[in-house]
PDB file of N, CA and C in Angstrom:
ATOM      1  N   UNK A   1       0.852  -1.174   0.000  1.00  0.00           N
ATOM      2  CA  UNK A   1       0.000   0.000   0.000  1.00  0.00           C
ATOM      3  C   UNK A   1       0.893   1.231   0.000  1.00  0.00           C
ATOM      4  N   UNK A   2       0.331   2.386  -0.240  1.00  0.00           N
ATOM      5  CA  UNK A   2       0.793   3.700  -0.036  1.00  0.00           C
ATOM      6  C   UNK A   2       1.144   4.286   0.860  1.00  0.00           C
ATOM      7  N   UNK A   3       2.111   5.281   1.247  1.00  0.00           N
ATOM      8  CA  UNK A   3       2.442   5.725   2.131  1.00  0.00           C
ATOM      9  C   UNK A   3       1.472   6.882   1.984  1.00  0.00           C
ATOM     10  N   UNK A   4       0.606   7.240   2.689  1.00  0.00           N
ATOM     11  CA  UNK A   4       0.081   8.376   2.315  1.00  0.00           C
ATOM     12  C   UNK A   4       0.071   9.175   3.763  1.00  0.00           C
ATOM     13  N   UNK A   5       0.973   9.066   5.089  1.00  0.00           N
ATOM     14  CA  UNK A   5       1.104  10.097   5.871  1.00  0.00           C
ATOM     15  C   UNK A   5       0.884  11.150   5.407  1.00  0.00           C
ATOM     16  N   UNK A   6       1.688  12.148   4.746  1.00  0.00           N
ATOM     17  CA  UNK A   6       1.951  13.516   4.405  1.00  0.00           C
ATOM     18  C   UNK A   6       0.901  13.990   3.320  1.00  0.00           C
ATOM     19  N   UNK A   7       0.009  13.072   2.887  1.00  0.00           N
ATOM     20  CA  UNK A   7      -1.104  13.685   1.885  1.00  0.00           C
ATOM     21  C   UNK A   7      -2.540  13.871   2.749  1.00  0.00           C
ATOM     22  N   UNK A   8      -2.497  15.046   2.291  1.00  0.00           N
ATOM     23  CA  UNK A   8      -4.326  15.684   2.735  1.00  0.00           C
ATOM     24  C   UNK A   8      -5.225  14.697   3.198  1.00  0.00           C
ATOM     25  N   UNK A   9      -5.863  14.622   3.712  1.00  0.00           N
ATOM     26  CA  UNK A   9      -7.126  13.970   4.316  1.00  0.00           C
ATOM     27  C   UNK A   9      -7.817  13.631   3.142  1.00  0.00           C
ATOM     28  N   UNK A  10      -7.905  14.468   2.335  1.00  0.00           N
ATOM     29  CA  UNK A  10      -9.086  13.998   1.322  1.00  0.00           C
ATOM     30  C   UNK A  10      -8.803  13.648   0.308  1.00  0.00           C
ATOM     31  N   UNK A  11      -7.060  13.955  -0.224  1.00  0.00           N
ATOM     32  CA  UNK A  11      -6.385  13.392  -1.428  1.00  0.00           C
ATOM     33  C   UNK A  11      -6.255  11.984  -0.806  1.00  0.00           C
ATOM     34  N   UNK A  12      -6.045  11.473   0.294  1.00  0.00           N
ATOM     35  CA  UNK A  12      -5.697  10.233   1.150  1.00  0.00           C
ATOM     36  C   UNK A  12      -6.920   9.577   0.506  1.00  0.00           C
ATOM     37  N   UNK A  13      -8.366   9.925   1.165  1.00  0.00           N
ATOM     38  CA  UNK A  13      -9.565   9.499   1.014  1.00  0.00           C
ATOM     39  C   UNK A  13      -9.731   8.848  -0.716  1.00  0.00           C
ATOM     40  N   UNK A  14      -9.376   9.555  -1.547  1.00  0.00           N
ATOM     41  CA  UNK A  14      -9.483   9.733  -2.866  1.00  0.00           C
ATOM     42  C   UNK A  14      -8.704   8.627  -3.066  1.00  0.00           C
ATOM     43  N   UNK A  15      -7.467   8.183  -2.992  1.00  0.00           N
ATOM     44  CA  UNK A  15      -6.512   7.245  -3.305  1.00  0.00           C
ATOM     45  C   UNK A  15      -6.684   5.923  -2.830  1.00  0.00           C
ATOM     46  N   UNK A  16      -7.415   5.853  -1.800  1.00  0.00           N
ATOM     47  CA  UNK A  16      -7.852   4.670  -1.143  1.00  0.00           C
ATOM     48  C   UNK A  16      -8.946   3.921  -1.619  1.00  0.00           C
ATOM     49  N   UNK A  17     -10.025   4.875  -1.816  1.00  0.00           N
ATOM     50  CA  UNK A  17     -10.961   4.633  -2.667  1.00  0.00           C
ATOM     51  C   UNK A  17     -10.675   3.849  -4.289  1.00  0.00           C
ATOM     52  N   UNK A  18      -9.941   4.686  -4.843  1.00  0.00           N
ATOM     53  CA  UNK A  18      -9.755   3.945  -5.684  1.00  0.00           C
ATOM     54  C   UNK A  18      -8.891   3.413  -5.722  1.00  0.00           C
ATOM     55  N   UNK A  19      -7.712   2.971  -5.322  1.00  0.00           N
ATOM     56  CA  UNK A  19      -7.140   1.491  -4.958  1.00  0.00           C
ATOM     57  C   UNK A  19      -7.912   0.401  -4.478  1.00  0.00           C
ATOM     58  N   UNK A  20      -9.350   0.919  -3.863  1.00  0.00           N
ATOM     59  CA  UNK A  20     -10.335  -0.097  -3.388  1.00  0.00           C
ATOM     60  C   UNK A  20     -11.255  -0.800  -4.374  1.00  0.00           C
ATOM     61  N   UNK A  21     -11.559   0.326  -5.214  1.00  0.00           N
ATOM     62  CA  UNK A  21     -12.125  -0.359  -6.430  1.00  0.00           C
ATOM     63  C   UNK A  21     -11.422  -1.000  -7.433  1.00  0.00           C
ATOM     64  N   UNK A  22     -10.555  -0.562  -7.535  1.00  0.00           N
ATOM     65  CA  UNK A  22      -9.753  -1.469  -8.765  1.00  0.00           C
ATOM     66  C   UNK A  22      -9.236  -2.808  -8.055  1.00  0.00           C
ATOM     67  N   UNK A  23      -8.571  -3.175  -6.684  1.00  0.00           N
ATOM     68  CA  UNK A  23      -8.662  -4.175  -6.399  1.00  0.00           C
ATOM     69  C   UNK A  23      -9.723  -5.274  -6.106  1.00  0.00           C
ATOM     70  N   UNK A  24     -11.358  -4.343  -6.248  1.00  0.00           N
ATOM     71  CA  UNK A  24     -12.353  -4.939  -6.166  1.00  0.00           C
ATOM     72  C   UNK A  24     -12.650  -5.962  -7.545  1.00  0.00           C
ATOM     73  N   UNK A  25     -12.233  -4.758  -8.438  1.00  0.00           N
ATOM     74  CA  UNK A  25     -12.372  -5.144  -9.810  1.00  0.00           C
ATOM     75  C   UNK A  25     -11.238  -6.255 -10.037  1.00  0.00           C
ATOM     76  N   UNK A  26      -9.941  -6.458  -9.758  1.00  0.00           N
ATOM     77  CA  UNK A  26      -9.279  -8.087  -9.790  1.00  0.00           C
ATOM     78  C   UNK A  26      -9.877  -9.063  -9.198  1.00  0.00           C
ATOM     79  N   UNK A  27     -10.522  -8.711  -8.087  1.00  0.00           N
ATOM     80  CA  UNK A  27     -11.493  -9.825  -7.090  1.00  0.00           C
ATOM     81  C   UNK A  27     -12.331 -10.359  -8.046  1.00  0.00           C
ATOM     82  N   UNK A  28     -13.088  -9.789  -8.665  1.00  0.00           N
ATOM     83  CA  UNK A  28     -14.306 -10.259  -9.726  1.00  0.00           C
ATOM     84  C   UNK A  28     -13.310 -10.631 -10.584  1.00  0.00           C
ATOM     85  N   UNK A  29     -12.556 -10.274 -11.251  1.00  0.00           N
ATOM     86  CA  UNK A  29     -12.003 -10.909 -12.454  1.00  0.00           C
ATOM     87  C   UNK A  29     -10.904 -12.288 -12.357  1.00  0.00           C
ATOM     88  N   UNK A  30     -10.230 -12.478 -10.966  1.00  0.00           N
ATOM     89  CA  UNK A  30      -9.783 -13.522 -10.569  1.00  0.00           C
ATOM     90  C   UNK A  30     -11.134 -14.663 -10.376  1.00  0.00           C
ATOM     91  N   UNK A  31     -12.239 -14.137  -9.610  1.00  0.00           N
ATOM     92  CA  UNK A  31     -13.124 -14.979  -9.385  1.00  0.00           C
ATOM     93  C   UNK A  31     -13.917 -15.558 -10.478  1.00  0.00           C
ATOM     94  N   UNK A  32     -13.998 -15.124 -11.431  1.00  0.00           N
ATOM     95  CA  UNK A  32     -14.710 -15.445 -12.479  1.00  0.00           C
ATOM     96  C   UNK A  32     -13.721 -16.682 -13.362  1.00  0.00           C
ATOM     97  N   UNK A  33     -12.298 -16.287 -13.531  1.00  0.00           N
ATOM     98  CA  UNK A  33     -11.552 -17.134 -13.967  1.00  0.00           C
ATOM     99  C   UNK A  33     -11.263 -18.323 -13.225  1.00  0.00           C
ATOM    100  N   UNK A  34     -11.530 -18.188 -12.039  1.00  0.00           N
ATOM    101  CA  UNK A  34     -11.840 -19.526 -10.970  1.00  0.00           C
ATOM    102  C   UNK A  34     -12.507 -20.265 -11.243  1.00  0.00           C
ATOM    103  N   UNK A  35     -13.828 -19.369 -11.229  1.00  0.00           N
ATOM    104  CA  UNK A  35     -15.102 -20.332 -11.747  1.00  0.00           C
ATOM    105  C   UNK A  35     -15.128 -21.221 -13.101  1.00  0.00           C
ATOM    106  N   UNK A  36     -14.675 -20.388 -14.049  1.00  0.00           N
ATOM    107  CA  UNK A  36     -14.298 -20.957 -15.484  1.00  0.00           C
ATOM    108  C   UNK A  36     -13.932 -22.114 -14.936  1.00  0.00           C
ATOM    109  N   UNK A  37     -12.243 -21.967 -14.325  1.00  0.00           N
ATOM    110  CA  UNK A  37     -11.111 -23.418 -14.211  1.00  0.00           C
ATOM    111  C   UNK A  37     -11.803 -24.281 -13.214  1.00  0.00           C
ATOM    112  N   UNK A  38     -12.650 -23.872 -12.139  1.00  0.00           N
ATOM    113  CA  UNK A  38     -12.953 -25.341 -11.469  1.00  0.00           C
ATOM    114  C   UNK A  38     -14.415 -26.070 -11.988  1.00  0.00           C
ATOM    115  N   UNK A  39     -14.995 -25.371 -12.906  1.00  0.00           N
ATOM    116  CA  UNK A  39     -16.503 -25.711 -13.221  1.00  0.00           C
ATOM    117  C   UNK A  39     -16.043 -26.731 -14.312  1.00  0.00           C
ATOM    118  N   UNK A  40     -14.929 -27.231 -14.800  1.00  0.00           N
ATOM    119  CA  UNK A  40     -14.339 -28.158 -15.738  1.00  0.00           C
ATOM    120  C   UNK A  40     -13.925 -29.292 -15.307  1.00  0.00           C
ATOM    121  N   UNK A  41     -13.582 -29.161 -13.336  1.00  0.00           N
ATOM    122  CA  UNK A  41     -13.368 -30.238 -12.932  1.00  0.00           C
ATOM    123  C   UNK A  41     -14.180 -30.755 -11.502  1.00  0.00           C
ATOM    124  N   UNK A  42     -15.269 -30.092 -11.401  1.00  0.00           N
ATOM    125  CA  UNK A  42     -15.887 -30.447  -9.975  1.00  0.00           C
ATOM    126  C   UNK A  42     -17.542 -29.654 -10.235  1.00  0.00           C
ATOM    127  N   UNK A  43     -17.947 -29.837  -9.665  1.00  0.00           N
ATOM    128  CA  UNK A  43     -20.257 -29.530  -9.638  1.00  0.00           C
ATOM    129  C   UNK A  43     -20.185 -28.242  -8.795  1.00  0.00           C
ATOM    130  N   UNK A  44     -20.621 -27.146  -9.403  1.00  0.00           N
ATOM    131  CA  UNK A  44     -20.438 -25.933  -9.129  1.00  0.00           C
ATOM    132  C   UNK A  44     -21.760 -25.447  -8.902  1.00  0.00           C
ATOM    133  N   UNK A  45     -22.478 -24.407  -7.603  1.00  0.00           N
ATOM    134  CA  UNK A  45     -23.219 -24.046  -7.394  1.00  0.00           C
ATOM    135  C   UNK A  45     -24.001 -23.322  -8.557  1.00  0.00           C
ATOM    136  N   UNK A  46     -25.222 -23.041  -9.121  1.00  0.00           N
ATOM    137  CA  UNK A  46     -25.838 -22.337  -9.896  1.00  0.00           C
ATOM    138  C   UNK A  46     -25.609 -21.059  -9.937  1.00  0.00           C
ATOM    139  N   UNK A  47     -25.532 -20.177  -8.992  1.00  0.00           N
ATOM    140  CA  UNK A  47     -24.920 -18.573  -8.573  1.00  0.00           C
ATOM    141  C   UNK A  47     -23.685 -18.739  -7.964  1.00  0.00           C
ATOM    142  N   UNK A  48     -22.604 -19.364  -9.012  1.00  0.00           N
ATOM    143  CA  UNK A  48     -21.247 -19.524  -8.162  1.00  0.00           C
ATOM    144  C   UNK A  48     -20.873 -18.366  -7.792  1.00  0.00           C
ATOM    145  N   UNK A  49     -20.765 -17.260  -8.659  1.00  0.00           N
ATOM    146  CA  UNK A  49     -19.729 -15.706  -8.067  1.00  0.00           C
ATOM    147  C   UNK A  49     -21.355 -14.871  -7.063  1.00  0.00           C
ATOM    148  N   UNK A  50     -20.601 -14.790  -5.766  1.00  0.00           N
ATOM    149  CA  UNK A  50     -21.279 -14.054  -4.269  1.00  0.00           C
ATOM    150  C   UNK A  50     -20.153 -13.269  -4.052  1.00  0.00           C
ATOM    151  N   UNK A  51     -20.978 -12.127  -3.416  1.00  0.00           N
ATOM    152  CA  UNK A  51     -20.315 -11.256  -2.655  1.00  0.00           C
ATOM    153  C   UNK A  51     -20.858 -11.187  -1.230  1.00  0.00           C
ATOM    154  N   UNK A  52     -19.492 -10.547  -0.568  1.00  0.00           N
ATOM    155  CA  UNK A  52     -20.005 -10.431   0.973  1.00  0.00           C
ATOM    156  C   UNK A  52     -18.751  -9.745   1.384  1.00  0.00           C
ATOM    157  N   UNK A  53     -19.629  -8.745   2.720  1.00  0.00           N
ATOM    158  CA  UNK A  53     -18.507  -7.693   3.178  1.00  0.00           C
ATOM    159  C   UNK A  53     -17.676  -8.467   4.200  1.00  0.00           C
ATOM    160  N   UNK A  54     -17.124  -9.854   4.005  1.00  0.00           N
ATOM    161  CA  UNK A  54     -16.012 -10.292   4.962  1.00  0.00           C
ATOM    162  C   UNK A  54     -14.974  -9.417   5.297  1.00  0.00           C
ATOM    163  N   UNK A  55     -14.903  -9.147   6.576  1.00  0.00           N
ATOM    164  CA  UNK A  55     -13.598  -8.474   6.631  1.00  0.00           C
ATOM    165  C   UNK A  55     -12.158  -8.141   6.057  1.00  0.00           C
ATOM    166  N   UNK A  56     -11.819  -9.866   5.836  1.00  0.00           N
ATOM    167  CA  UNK A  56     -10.893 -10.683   5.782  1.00  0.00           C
ATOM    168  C   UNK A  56     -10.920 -10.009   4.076  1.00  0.00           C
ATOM    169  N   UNK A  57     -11.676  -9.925   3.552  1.00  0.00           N
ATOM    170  CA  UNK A  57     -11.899 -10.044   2.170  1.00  0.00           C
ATOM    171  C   UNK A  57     -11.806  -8.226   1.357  1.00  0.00           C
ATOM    172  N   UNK A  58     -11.575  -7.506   2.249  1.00  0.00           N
ATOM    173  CA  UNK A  58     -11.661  -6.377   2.102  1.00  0.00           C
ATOM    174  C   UNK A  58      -9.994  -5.492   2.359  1.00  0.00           C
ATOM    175  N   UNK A  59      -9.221  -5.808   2.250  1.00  0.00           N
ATOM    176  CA  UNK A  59      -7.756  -5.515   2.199  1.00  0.00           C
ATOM    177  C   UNK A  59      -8.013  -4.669   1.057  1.00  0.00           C
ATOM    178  N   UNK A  60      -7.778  -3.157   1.068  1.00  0.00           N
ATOM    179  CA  UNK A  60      -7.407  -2.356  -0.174  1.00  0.00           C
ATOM    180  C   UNK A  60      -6.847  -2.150  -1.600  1.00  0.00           C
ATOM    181  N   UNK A  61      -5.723  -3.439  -1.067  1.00  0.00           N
ATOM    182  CA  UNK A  61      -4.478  -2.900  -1.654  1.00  0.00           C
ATOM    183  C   UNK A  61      -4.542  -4.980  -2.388  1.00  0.00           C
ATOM    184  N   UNK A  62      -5.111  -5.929  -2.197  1.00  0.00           N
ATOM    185  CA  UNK A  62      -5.236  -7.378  -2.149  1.00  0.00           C
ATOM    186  C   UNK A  62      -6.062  -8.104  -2.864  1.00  0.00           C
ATOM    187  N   UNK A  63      -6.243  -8.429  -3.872  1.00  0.00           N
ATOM    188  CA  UNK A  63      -7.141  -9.126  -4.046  1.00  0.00           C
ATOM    189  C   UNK A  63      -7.929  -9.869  -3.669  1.00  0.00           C
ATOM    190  N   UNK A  64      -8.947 -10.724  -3.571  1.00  0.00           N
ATOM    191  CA  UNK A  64      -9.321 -11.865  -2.675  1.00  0.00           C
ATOM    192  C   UNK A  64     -10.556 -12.167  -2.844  1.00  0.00           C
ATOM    193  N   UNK A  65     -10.716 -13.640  -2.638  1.00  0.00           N
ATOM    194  CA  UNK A  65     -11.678 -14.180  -2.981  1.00  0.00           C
ATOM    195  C   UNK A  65     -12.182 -15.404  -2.253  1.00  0.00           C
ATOM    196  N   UNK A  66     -13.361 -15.923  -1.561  1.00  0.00           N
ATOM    197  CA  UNK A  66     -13.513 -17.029  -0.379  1.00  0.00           C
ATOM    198  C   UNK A  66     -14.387 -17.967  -1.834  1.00  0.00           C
ATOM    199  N   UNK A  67     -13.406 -19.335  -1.097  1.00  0.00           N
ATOM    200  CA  UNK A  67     -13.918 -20.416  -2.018  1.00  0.00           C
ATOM    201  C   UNK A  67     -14.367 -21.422  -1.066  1.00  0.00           C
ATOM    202  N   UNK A  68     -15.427 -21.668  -1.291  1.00  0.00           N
ATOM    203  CA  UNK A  68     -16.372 -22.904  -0.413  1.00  0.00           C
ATOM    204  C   UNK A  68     -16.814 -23.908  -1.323  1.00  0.00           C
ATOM    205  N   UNK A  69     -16.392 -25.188  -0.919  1.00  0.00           N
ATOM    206  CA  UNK A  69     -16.120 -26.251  -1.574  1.00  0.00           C
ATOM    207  C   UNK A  69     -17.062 -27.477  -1.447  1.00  0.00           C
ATOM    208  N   UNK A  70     -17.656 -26.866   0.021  1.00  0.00           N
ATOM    209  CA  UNK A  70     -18.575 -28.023  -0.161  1.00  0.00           C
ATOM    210  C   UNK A  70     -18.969 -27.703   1.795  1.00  0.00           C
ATOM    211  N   UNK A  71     -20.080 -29.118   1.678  1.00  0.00           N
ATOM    212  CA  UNK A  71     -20.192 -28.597   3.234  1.00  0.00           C
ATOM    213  C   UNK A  71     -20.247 -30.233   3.774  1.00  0.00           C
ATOM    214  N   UNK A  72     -19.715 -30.686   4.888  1.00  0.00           N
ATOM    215  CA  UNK A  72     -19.122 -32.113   5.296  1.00  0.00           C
ATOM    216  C   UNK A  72     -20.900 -32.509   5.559  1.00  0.00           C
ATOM    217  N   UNK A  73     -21.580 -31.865   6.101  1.00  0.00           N
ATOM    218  CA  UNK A  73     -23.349 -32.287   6.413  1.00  0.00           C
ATOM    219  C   UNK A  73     -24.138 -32.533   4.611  1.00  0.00           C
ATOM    220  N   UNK A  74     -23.421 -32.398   3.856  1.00  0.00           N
ATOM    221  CA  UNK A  74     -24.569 -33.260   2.374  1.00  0.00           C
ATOM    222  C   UNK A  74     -23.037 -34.265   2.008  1.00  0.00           C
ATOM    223  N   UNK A  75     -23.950 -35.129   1.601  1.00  0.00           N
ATOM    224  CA  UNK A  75     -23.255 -36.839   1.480  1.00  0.00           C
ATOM    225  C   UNK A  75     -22.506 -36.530   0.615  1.00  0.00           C
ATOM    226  N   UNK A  76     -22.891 -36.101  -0.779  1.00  0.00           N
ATOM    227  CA  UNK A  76     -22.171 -35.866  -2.281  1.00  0.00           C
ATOM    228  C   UNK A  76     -21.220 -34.905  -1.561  1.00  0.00           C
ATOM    229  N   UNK A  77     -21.059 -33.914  -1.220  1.00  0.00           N
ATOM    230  CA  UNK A  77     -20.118 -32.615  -0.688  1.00  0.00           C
ATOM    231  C   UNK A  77     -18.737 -33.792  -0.020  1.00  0.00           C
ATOM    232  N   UNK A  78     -19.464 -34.534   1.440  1.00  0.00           N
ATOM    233  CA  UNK A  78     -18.266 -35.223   1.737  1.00  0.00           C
ATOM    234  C   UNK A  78     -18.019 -36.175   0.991  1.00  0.00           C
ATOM    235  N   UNK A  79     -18.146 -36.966   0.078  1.00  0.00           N
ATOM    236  CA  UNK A  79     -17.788 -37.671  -0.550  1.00  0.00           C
ATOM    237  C   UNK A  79     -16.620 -37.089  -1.667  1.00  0.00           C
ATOM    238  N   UNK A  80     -16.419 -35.748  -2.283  1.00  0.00           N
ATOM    239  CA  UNK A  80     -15.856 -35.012  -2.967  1.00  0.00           C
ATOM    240  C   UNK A  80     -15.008 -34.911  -1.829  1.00  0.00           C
ATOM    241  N   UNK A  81     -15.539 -34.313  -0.738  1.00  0.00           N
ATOM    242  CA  UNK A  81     -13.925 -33.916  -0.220  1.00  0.00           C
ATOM    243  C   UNK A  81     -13.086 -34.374   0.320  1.00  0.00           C
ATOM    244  N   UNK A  82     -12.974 -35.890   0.829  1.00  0.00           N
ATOM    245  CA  UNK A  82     -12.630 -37.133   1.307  1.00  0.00           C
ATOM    246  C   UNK A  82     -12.034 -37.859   0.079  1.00  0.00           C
ATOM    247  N   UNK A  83     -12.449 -37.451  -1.204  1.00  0.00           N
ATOM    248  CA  UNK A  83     -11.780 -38.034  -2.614  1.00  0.00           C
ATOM    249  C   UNK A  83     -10.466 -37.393  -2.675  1.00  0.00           C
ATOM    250  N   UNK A  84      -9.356 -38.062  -2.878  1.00  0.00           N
ATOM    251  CA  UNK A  84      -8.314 -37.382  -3.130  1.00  0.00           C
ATOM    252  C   UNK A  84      -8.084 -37.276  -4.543  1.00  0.00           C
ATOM    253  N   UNK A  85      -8.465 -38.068  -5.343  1.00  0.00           N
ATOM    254  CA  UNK A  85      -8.687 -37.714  -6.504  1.00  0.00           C
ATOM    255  C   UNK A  85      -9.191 -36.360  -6.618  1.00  0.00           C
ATOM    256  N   UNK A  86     -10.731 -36.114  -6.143  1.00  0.00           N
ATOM    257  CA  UNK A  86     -11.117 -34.769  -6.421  1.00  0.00           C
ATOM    258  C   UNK A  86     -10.603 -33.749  -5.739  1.00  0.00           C
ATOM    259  N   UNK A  87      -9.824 -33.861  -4.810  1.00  0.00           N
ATOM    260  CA  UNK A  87      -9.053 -32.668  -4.002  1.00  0.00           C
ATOM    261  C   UNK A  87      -7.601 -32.118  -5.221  1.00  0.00           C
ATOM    262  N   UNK A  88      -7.219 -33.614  -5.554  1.00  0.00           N
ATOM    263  CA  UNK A  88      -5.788 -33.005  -6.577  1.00  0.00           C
ATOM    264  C   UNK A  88      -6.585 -32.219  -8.080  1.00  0.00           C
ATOM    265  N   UNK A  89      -7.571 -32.958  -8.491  1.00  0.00           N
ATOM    266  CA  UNK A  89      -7.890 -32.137  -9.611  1.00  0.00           C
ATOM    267  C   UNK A  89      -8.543 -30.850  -9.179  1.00  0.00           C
ATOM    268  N   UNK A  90      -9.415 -30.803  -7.551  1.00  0.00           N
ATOM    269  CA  UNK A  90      -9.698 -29.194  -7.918  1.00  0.00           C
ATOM    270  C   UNK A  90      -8.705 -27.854  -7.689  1.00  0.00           C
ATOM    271  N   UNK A  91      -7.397 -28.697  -6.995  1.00  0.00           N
ATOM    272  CA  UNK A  91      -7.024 -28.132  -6.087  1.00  0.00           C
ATOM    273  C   UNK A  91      -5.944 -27.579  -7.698  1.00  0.00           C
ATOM    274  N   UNK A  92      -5.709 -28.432  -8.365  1.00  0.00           N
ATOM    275  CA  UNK A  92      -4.584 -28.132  -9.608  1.00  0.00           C
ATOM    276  C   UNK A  92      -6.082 -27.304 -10.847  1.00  0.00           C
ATOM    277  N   UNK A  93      -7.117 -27.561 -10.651  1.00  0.00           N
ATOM    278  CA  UNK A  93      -7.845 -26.424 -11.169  1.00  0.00           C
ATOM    279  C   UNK A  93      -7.747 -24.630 -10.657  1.00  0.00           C
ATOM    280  N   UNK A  94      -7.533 -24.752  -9.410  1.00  0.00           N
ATOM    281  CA  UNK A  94      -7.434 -23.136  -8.672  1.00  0.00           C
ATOM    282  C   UNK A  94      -5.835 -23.272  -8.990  1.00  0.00           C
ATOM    283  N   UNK A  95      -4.737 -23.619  -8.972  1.00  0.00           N
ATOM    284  CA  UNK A  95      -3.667 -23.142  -9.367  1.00  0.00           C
ATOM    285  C   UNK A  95      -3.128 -22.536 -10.501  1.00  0.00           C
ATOM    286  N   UNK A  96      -4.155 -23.462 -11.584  1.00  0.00           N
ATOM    287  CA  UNK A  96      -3.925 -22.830 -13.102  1.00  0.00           C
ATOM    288  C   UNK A  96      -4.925 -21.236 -13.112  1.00  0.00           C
ATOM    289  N   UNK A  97      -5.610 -21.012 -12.465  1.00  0.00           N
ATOM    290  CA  UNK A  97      -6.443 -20.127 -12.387  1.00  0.00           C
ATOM    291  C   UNK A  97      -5.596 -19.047 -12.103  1.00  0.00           C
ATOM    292  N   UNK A  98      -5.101 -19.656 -10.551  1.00  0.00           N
ATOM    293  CA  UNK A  98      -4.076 -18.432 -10.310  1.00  0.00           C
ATOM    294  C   UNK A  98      -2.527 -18.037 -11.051  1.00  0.00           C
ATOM    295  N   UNK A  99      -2.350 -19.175 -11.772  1.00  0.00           N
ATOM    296  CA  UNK A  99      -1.335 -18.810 -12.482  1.00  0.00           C
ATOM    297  C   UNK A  99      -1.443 -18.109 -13.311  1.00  0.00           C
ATOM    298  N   UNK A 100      -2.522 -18.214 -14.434  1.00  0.00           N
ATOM    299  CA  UNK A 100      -3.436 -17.198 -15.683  1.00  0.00           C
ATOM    300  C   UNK A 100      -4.220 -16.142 -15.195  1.00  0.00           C
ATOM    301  N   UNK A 101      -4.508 -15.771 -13.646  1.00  0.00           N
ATOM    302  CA  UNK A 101      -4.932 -14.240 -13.350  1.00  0.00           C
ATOM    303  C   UNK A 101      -3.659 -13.755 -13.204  1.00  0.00           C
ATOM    304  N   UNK A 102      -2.026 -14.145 -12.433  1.00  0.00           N
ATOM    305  CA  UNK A 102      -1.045 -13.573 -12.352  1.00  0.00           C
ATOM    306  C   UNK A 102      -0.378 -13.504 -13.320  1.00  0.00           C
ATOM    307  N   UNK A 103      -0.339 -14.098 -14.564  1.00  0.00           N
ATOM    308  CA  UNK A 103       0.570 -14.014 -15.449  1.00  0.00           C
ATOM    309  C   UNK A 103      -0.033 -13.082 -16.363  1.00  0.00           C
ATOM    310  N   UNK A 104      -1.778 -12.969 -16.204  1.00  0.00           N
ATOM    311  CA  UNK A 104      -2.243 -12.014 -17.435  1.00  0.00           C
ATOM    312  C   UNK A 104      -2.009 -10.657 -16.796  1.00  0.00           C
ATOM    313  N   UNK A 105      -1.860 -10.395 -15.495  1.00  0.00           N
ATOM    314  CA  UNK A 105      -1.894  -8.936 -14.775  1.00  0.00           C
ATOM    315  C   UNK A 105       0.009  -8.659 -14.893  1.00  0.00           C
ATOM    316  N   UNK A 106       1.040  -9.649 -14.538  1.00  0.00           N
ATOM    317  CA  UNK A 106       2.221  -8.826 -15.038  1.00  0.00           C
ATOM    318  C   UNK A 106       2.120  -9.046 -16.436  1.00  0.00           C
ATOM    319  N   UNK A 107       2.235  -9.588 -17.195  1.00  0.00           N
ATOM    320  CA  UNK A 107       2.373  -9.234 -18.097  1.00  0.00           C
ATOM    321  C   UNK A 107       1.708  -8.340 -19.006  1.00  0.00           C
ATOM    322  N   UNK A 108       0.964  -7.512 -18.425  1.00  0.00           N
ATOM    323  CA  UNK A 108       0.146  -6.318 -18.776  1.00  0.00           C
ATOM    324  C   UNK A 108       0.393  -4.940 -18.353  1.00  0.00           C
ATOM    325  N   UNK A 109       1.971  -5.328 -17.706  1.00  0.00           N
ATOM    326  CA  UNK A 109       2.559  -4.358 -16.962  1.00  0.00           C
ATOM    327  C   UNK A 109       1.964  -3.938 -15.619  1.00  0.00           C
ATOM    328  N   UNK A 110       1.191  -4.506 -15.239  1.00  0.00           N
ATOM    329  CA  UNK A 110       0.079  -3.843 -13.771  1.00  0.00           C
ATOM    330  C   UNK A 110       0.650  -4.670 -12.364  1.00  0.00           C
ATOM    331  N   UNK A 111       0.735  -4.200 -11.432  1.00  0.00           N
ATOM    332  CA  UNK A 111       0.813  -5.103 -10.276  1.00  0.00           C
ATOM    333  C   UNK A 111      -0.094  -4.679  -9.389  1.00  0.00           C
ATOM    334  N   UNK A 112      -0.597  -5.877  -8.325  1.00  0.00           N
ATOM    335  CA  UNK A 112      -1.145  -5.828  -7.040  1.00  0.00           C
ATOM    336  C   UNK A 112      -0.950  -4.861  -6.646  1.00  0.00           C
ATOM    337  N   UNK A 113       0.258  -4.437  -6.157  1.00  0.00           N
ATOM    338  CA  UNK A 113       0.931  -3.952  -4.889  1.00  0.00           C
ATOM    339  C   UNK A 113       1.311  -2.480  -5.298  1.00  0.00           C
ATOM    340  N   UNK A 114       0.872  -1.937  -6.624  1.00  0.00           N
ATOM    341  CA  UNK A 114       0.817  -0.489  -6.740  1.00  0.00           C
ATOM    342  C   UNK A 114       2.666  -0.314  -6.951  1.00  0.00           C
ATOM    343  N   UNK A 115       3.482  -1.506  -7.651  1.00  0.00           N
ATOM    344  CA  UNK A 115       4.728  -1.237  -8.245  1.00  0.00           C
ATOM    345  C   UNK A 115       4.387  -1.330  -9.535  1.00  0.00           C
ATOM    346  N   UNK A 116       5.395  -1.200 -10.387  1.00  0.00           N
ATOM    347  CA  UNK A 116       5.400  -1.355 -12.100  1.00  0.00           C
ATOM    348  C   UNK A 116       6.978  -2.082 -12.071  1.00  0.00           C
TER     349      UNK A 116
END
C-alpha cells in the first residue's frame, strides 16, 4: 500500500478509494476465472460468483476471494472432499487459475501492490 502520511485527508480518502475499487475489480475478475477453471473439474453451485462484506476479504491494496467447496453435512459434498482424486484435480484447477490471473496482470505491466 501507499504511504500516504503527508497527503491531505481527502487526497488520502481519494486514493484509497480507488485502490479499493480497482482491487475490487481483480477480485471479480480472478473470481470469475476460478469459476471458469474449477466448473471443468468439480459440480459448481448455480450462482457460483457471491459477494459479501467479509472483513478478511476487504484488504485495499489485495485481491481476494472465499472459495467454499462443499459442506461435510450433504453426502455428495463429503464424498468429494474425502476423494483425493477430487481434491488433486480441484485443487490443480485453482492453481492454473491463479497462475493465468497472475501471469495475465504482469504481463500487462500492472501489479497488485501499486509497483510497475
Amino acid at each position: 500500500m501507499f504511504d500516504l502520511t503527508f497527503e491531505p485527508n481527502d487526497v488520502a480518502d481519494i486514493l484509497i478509494d480507488l485502490a479499493q475499487r480497482e482491487t475490487k475489480t481483480f477480485s471479480v475478475q480472478f473470481a470469475r476465472g476460478l469459476i471458469d477453471s474449477m466448473k471443468t473439474v468439480t459440480r459448481m453451485h448455480k450462482n457460483s460468483l457471491k459477494s459479501a462484506g467479509f472483513r478478511v476479504l476487504k484488504a485495499p491494496d489485495i485481491p481476494s476471494v472465499l472459495i467454499e467447496l462443499g459442506y461435510v453435512s450433504n453426502k455428495q459434498d463429503l464424498k468429494s472432499l474425502t476423494s483425493a482424486d477430487w481434491r488433486e484435480h480441484t485443487a490443480d484447477s485453482m492453481a492454473q487459475a491463479i497462475d493465468r490471473f497472475f501471469t495475465t496482470k504482469l504481463a500487462g505491466g500492472r501489479r497488485m501492490n501499486g509497483q510497475n
